[in-house]
Protein backbone atom coordinates (compact mmCIF):
# COMPACT_ATOMS: atom_id res chain seq x y z
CA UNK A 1 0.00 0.00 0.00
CA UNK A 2 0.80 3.45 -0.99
CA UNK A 3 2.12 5.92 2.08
CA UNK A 4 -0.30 8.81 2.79
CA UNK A 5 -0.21 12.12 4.38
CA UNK A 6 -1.67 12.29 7.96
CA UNK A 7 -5.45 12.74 7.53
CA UNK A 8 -5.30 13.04 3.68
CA UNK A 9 -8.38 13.95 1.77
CA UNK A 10 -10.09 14.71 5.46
CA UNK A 11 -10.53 18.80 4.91
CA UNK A 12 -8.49 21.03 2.63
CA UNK A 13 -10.35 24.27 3.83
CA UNK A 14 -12.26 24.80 1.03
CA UNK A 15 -10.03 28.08 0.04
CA UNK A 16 -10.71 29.80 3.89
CA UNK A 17 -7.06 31.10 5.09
CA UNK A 18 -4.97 29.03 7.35
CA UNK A 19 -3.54 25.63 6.81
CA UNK A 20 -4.65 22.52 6.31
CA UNK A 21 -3.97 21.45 10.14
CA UNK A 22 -6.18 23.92 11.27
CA UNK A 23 -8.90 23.42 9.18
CA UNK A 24 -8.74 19.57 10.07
CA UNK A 25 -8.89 20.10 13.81
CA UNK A 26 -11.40 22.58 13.53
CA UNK A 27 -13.44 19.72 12.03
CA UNK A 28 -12.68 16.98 14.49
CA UNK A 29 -13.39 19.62 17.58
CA UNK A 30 -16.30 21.19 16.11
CA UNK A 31 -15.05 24.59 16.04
CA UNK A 32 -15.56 25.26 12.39
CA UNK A 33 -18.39 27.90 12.38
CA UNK A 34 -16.28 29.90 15.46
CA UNK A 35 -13.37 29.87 13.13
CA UNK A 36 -14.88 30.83 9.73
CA UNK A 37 -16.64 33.83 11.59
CA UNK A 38 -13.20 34.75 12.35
CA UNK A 39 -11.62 34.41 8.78
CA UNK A 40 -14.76 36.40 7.32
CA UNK A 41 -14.71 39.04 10.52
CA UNK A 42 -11.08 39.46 11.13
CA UNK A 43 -8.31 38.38 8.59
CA UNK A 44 -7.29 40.43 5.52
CA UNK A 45 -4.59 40.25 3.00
CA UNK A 46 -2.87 43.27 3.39
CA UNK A 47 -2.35 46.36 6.06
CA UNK A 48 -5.74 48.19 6.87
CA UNK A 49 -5.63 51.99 7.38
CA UNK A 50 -6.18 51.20 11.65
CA UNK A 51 -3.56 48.29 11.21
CA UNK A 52 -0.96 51.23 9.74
CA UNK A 53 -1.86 53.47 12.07
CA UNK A 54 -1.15 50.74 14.80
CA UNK A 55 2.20 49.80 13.20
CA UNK A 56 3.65 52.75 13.57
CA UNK A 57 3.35 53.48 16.78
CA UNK A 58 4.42 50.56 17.87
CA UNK A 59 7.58 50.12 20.20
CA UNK A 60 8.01 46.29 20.09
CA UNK A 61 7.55 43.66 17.94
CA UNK A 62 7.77 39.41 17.94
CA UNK A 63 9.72 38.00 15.11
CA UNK A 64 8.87 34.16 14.68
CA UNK A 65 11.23 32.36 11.80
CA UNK A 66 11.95 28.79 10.91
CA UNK A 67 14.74 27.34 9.22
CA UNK A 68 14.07 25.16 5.60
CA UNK A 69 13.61 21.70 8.37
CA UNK A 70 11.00 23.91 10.15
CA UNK A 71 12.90 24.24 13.43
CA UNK A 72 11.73 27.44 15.11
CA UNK A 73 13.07 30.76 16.64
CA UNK A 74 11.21 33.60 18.04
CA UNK A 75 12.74 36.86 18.56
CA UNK A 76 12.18 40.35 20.05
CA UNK A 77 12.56 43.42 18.66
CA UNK A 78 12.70 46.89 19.97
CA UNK A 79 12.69 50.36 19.05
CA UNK A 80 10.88 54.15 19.10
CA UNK A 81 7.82 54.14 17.50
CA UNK A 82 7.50 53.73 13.96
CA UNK A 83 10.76 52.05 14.57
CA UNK A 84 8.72 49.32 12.42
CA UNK A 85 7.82 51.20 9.05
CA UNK A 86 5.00 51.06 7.07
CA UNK A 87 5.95 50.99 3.25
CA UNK A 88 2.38 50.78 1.89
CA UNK A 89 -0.67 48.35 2.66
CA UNK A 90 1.19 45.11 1.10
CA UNK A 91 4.38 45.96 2.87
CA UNK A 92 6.69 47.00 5.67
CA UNK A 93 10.12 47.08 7.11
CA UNK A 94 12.04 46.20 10.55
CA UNK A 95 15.77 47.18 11.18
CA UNK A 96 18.49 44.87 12.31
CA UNK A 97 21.10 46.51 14.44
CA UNK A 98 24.17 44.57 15.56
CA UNK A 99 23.63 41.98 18.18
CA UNK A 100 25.61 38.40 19.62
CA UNK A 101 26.45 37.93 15.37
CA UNK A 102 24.40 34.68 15.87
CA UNK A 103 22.10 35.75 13.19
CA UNK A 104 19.57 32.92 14.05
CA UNK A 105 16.29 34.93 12.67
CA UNK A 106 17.87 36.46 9.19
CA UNK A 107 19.67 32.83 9.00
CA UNK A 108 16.56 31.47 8.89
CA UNK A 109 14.84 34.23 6.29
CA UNK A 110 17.63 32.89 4.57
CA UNK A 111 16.54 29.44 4.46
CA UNK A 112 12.90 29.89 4.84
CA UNK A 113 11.51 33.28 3.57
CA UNK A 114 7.96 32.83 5.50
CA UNK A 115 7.89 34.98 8.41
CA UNK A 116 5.47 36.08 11.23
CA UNK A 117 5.31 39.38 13.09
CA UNK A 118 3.19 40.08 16.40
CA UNK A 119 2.64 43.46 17.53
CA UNK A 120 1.26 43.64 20.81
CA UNK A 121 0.16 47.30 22.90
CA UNK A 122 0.72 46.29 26.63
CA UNK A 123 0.16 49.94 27.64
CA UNK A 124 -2.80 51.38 26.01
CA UNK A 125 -5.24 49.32 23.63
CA UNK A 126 -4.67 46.14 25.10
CA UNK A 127 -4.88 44.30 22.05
CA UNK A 128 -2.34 42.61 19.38
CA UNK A 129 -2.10 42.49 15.42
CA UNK A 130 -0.53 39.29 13.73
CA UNK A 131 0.98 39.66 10.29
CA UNK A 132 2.24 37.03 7.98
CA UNK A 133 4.30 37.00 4.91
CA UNK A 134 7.04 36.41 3.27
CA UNK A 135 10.09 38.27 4.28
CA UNK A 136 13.40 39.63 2.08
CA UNK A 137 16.70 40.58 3.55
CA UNK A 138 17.75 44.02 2.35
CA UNK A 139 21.64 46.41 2.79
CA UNK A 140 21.24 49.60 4.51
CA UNK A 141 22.38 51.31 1.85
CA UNK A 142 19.53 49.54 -0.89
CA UNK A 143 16.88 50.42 1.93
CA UNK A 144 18.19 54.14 2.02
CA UNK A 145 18.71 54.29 -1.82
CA UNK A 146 14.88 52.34 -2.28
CA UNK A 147 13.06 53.42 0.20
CA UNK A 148 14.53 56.28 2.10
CA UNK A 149 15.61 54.69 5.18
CA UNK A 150 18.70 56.25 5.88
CA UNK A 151 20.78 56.19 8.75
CA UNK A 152 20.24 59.09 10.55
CA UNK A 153 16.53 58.95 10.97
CA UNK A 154 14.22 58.48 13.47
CA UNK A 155 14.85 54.48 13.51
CA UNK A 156 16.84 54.48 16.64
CA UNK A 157 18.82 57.38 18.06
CA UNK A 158 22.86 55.80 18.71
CA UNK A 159 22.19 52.88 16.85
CA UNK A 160 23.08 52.07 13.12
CA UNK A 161 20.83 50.01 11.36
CA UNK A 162 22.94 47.60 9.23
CA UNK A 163 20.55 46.17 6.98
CA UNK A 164 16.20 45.98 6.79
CA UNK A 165 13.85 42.77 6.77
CA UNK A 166 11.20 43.54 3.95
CA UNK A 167 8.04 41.81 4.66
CA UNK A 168 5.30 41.07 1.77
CA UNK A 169 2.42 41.01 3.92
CA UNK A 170 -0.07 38.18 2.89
CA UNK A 171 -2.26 38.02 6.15
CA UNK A 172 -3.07 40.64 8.79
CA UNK A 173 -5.42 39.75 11.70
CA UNK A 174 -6.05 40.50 15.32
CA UNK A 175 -4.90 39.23 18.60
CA UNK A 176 -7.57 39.65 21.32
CA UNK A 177 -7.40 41.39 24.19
CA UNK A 178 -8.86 39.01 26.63
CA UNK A 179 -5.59 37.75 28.23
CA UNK A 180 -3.39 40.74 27.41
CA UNK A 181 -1.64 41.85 30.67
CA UNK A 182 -1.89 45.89 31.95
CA UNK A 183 1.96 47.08 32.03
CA UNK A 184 3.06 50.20 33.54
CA UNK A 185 5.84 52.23 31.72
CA UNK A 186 9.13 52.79 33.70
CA UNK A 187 12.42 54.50 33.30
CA UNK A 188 15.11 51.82 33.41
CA UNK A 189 17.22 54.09 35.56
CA UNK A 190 14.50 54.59 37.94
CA UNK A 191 14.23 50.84 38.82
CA UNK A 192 15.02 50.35 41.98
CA UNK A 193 17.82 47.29 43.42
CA UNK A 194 15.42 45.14 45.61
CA UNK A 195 15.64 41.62 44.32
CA UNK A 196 17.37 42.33 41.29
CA UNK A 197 20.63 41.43 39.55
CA UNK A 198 21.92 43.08 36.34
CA UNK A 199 20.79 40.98 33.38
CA UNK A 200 24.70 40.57 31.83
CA UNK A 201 25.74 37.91 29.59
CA UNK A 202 25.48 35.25 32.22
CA UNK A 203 21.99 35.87 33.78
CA UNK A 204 21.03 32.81 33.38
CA UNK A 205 24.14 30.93 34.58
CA UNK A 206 25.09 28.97 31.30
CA UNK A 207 28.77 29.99 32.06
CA UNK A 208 28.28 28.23 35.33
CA UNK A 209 26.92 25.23 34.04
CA UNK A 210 29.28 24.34 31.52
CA UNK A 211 31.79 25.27 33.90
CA UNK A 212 30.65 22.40 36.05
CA UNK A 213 30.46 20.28 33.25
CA UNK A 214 33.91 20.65 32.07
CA UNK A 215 35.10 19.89 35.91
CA UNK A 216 32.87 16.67 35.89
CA UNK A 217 34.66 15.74 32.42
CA UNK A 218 38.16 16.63 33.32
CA UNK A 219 37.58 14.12 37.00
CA UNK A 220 35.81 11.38 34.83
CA UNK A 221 39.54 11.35 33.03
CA UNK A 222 41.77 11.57 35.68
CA UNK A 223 39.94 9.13 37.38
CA UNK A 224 40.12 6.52 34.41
């Protein structure tokens, strides 16, 4: 017998957005009607005016990529608002400043060019905006040349941007409110030393554990 794909021929969607997963367990847990209120209600193929208006003042965003095997990384990124620009409704634009040179997210883009973006307002709306798409690493200097985004604007004040993440948005819909937590604003320099240690390299003690391991290692030799 031939092989066959896990639930094969069970639901394809019938052309509604999402993948085929989705729209299978939808069917086996009866949630089809919530869902297809939500597709008609909710998701769009591109940036409406209130989404735009959203984007750009925006001061954080969620970067989720996966490599071509589909193993997964999810990333943070920060900036003023607008640091996240809007290029028209089909398409928009994140900076990457220089970090740990890992390059895990663009590494992936590489690889894999889907890409999906959360935007979340902790501080005044209480509510998030998903987009999905298809992402393209750009230079600085074709992003200033292209689209204007030179060096010295508004992106982020000290900080060089050395090359853009175009995004070709294909979905835009919303993230609820419901379980969206209240946070304060605070000055970082204003926080006070109760409790807290500075969040270095090492805050979460790798450098100690591999420390140990190497000691374990070198006695497992010297004691063969």
């Amino acid at each position: 017998m031939g092989q066959h794909a896990p639930y094969e021929g069970l639901d394809d969607g019938g052309g509604l957005p999402g993948s085929r997963g989705e729209h299978v367990l939808q069917r086996l847990f009866d949630t089809r009607d919530r869902a297809e209120r939500f597709y008609e209600r909710q998701v769009v193929d591109r940036l409406t005016p209130h989404m735009r208006e959203f984007v750009a003042r925006q001061e954080m965003v969620f970067v989720g990529t996966a490599d071509a095997k589909g193993n997964c990384d999810t990333s943070f990124r920060a900036g003023p608002p607008g640091f996240v620009r809007v290029v028209d409704d089909t398409r928009l634009m994140y900076p990457e400043f220089r970090g740990n040179g890992v390059l895990a997210s663009l590494g992936n883009i590489l690889e894999n060019a889907h890409l999906s973006l959360l935007f979340v307002d902790f501080f005044e709306d209480l509510v998030g905006l998903h987009v999905n798409g298809t992402a393209t690493i750009m230079t600085a200097y074709d992003a200033a040349r292209r689209h204007g985004l030179a060096d010295e604007d508004r992106t982020a004040p000290g900080r060089r941007a050395e090359r853009w993440v175009m995004v070709e948005v294909e979905e835009a819909y919303i993230h609820c409110s419901k379980h969206i937590p209240l946070l304060v604003r605070q000055d970082r320099r204003e926080r006070g030393p109760e409790g807290r240690r500075p969040a270095g390299e090492d805050y979460f003690g790798v450098g100690q554990v591999r420390a140990a391991g190497r000691e374990r290692e070198e006695a497992g030799k010297s004691a063969g």
